[in-house]
Protein backbone atom coordinates (compact mmCIF):
# COMPACT_ATOMS: atom_id res chain seq x y z
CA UNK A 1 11.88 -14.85 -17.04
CA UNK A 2 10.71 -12.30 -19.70
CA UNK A 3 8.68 -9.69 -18.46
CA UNK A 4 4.88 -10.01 -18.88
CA UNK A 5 3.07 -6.64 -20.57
CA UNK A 6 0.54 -4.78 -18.57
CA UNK A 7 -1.86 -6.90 -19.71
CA UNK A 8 -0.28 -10.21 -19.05
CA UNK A 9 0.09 -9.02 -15.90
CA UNK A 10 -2.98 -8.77 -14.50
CA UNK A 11 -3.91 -12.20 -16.48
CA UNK A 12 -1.28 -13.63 -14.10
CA UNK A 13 -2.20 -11.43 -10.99
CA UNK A 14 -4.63 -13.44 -8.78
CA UNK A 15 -4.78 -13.42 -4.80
CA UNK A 16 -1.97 -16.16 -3.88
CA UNK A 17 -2.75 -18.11 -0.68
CA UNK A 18 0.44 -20.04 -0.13
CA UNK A 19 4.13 -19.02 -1.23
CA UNK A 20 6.79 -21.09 -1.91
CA UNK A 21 8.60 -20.51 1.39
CA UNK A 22 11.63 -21.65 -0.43
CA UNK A 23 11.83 -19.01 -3.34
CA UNK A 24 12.87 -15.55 -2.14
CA UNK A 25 12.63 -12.06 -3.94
CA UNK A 26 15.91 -10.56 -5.27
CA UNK A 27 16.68 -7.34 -3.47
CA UNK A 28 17.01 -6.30 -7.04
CA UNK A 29 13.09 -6.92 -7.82
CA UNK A 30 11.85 -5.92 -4.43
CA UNK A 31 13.14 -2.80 -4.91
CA UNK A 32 11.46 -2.30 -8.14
CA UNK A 33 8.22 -3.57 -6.70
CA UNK A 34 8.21 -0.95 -3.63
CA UNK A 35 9.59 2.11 -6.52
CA UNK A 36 5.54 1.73 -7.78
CA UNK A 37 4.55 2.19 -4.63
CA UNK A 38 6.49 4.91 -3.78
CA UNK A 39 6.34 6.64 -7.42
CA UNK A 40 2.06 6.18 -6.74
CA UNK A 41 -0.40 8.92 -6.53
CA UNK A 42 -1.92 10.90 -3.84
CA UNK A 43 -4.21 13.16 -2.92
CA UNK A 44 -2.27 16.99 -2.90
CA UNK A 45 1.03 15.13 -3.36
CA UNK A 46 0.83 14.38 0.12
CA UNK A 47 2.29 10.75 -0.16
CA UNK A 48 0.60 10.00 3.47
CA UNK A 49 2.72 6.60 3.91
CA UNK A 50 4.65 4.46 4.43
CA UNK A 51 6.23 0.73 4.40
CA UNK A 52 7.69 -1.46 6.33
CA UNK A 53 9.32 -4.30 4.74
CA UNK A 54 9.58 -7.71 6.85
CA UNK A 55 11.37 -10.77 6.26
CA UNK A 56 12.47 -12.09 9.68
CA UNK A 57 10.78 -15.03 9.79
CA UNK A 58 9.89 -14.76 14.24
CA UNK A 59 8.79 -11.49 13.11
CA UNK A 60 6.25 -12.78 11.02
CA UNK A 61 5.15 -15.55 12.93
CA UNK A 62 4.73 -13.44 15.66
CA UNK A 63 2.48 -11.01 13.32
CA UNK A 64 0.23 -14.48 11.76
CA UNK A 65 -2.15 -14.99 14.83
CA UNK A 66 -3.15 -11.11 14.47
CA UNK A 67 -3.94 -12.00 11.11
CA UNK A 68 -6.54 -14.52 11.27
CA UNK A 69 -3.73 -17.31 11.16
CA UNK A 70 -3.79 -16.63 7.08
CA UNK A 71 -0.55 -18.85 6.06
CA UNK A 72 0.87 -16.17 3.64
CA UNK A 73 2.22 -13.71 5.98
CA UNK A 74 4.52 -16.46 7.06
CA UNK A 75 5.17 -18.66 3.71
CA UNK A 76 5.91 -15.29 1.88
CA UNK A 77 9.30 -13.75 0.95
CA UNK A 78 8.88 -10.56 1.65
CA UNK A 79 5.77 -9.30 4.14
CA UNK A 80 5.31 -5.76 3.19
CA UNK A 81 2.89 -3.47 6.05
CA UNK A 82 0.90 -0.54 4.38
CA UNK A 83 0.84 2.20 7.24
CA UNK A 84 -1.52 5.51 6.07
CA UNK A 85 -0.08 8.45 7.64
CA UNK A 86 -1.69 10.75 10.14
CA UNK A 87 0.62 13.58 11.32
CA UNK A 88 2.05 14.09 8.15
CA UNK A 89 -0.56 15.48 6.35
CA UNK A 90 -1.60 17.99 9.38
CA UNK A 91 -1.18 21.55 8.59
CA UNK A 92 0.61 21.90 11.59
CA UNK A 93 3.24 19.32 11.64
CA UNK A 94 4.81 21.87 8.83
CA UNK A 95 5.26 18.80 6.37
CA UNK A 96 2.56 19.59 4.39
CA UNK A 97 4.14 22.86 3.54
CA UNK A 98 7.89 21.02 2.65
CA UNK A 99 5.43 18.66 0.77
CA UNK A 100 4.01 22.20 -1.63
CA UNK A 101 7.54 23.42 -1.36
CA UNK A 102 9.28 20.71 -3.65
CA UNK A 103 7.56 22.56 -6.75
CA UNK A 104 9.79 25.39 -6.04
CA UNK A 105 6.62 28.52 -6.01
CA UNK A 106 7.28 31.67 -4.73
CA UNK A 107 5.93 32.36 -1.01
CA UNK A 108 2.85 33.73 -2.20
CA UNK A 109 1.72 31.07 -4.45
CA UNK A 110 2.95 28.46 -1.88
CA UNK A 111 0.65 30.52 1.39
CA UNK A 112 -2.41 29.99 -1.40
CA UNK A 113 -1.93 26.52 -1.55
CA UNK A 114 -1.87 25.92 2.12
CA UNK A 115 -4.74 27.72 2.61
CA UNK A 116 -6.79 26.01 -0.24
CA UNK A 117 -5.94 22.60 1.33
CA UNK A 118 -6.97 23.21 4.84
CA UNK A 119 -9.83 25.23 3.75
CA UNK A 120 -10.93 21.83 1.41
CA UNK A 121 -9.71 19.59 4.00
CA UNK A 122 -11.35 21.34 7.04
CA UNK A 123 -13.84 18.55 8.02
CA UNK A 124 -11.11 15.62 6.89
CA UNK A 125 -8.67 17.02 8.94
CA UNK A 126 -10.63 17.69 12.47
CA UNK A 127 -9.85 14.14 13.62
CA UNK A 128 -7.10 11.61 13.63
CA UNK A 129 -10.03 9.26 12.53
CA UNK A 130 -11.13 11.58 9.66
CA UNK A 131 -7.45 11.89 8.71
CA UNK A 132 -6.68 7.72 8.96
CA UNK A 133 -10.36 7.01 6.74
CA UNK A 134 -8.74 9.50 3.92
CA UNK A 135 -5.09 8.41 3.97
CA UNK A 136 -5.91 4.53 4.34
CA UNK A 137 -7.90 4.93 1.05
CA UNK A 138 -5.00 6.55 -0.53
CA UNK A 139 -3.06 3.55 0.30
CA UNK A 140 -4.99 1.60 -2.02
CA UNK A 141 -3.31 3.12 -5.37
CA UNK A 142 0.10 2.30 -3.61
CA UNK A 143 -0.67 -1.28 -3.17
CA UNK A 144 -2.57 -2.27 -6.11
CA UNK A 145 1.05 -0.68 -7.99
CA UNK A 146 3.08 -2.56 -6.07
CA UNK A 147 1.00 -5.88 -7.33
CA UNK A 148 0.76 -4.90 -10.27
CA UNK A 149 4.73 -4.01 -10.55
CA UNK A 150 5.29 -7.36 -8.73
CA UNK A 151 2.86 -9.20 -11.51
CA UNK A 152 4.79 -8.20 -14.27
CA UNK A 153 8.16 -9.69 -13.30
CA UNK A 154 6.17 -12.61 -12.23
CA UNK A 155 6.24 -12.18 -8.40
CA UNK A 156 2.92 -13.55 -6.74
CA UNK A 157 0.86 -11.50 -4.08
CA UNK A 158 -1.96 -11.45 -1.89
CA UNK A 159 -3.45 -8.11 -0.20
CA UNK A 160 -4.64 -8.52 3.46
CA UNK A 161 -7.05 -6.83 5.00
CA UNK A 162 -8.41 -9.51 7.09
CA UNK A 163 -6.34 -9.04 10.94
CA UNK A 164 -6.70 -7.23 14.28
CA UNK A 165 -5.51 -3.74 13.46
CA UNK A 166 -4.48 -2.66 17.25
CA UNK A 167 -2.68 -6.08 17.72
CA UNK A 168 -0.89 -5.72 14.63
CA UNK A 169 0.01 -1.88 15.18
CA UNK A 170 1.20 -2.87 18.91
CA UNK A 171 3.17 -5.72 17.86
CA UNK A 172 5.20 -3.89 15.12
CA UNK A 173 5.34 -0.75 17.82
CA UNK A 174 3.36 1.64 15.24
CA UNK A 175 3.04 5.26 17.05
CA UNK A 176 -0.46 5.63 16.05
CA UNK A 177 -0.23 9.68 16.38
CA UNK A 178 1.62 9.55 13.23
CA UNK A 179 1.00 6.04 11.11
CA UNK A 180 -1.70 3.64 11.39
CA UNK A 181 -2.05 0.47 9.69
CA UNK A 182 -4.03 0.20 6.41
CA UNK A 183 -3.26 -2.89 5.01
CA UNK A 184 -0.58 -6.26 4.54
CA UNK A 185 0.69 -7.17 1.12
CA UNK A 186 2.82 -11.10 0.88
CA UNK A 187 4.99 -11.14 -1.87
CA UNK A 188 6.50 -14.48 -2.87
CA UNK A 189 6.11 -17.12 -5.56
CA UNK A 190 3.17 -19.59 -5.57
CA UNK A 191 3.94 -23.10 -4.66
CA UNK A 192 -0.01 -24.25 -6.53
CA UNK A 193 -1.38 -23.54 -10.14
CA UNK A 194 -3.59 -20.30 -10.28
CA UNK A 195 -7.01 -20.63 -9.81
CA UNK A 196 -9.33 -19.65 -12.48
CA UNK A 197 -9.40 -15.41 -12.75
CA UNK A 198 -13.08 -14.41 -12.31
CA UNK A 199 -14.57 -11.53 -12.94
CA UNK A 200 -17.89 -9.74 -14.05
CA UNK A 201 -17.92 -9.59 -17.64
CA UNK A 202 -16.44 -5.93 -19.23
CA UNK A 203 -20.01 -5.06 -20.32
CA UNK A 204 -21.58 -5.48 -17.17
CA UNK A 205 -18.93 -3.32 -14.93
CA UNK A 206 -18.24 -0.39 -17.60
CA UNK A 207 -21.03 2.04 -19.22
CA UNK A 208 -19.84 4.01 -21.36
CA UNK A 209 -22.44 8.17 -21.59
CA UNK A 210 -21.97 10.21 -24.29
């Protein structure tokens, strides 16, 4: 199957209920699908997630009644969980520094960075809850790649938002001092036609000020 352009894409990108449980993902394409996500943009670089990738089937069953019995976590191929980080991105922890030090600055220029971002982060950062409502929003440019990466080689997908977080983060065993749960993503193929895309017309959503 050709690959779609961007465009095309997000023609074919819709929220898919029901996967053919008989279709699965190539490792081959997964991988590409989770590289957007990982290769996605964040606030200071921080990268403040991570993913867990599911495909054993109990596993998923197990994880369906915690999400509002919605059939795709278990129909999918490949059930992908969306944790937004919480440690990580505490001055403290030391991994925001190794996060500045990739760029390779001299000590100086690196101690003015740190400083900037938990001067501009003071209020963000005084709670785990502050923390998890900025990282879990950060998550969002991580999964909408990943659908849209998924879209273009024709892979279907559905994000979830709709399930008990604390079941969900005690099932999977999620130490909630450093990860919480943001969102699910199915990935699969659809097993039904596409329903009719709608959206607000462009003229309606976009204003353009000069």
């Amino acid at each position: 199957m050709k690959t779609k352009t961007f465009k095309e894409a997000m023609d074919f990108r819709h929220a898919c209920k029901i996967f053919d449980e008989n279709k699965k993902i190539s490792d081959e394409d997964m991988k590409s699908i989770l590289e957007a996500g990982v290769k996605s943009p964040s606030s200071f670089g921080m990268e403040a997630w991570k993913f867990l990738v599911i495909t054993n089937e109990d596993l998923k069953a197990k994880l369906r009644p915690a999400c509002w019995d919605q059939v795709q976590i278990t129909s999918c191929s490949h059930l992908v969980v969306v944790l937004a980080g919480i440690e990580s991105v505490k001055p403290e922890s030391g991994i925001p520094e190794k996060r500045f030090a990739r760029r390779d600055m001299p000590q100086e220029k690196l101690d003015f960075y740190l400083k900037l971002y938990a001067d501009h982060l003071t209020d963000t950062l005084s709670s785990d809850d502050n923390i998890y409502a900025w990282t879990a929003k950060q998550t969002a440019f991580a999964g909408a790649n990943m659908m849209s990466a998924a879209a273009v080689i024709s892979v279907d997908s559905c994000p979830i938002e709709g399930f008990d977080k604390n079941q969900v983060e005690e099932i999977l065993n999620i130490d909630k001092s450093k990860y919480r749960l943001s969102m699910l993503i199915p990935f699969g193929y659809r097993i039904n036609e596409q329903s009719t895309q709608l959206r607000l017309p462009f003229e309606e959503v976009v204003e353009f000020i000069n």
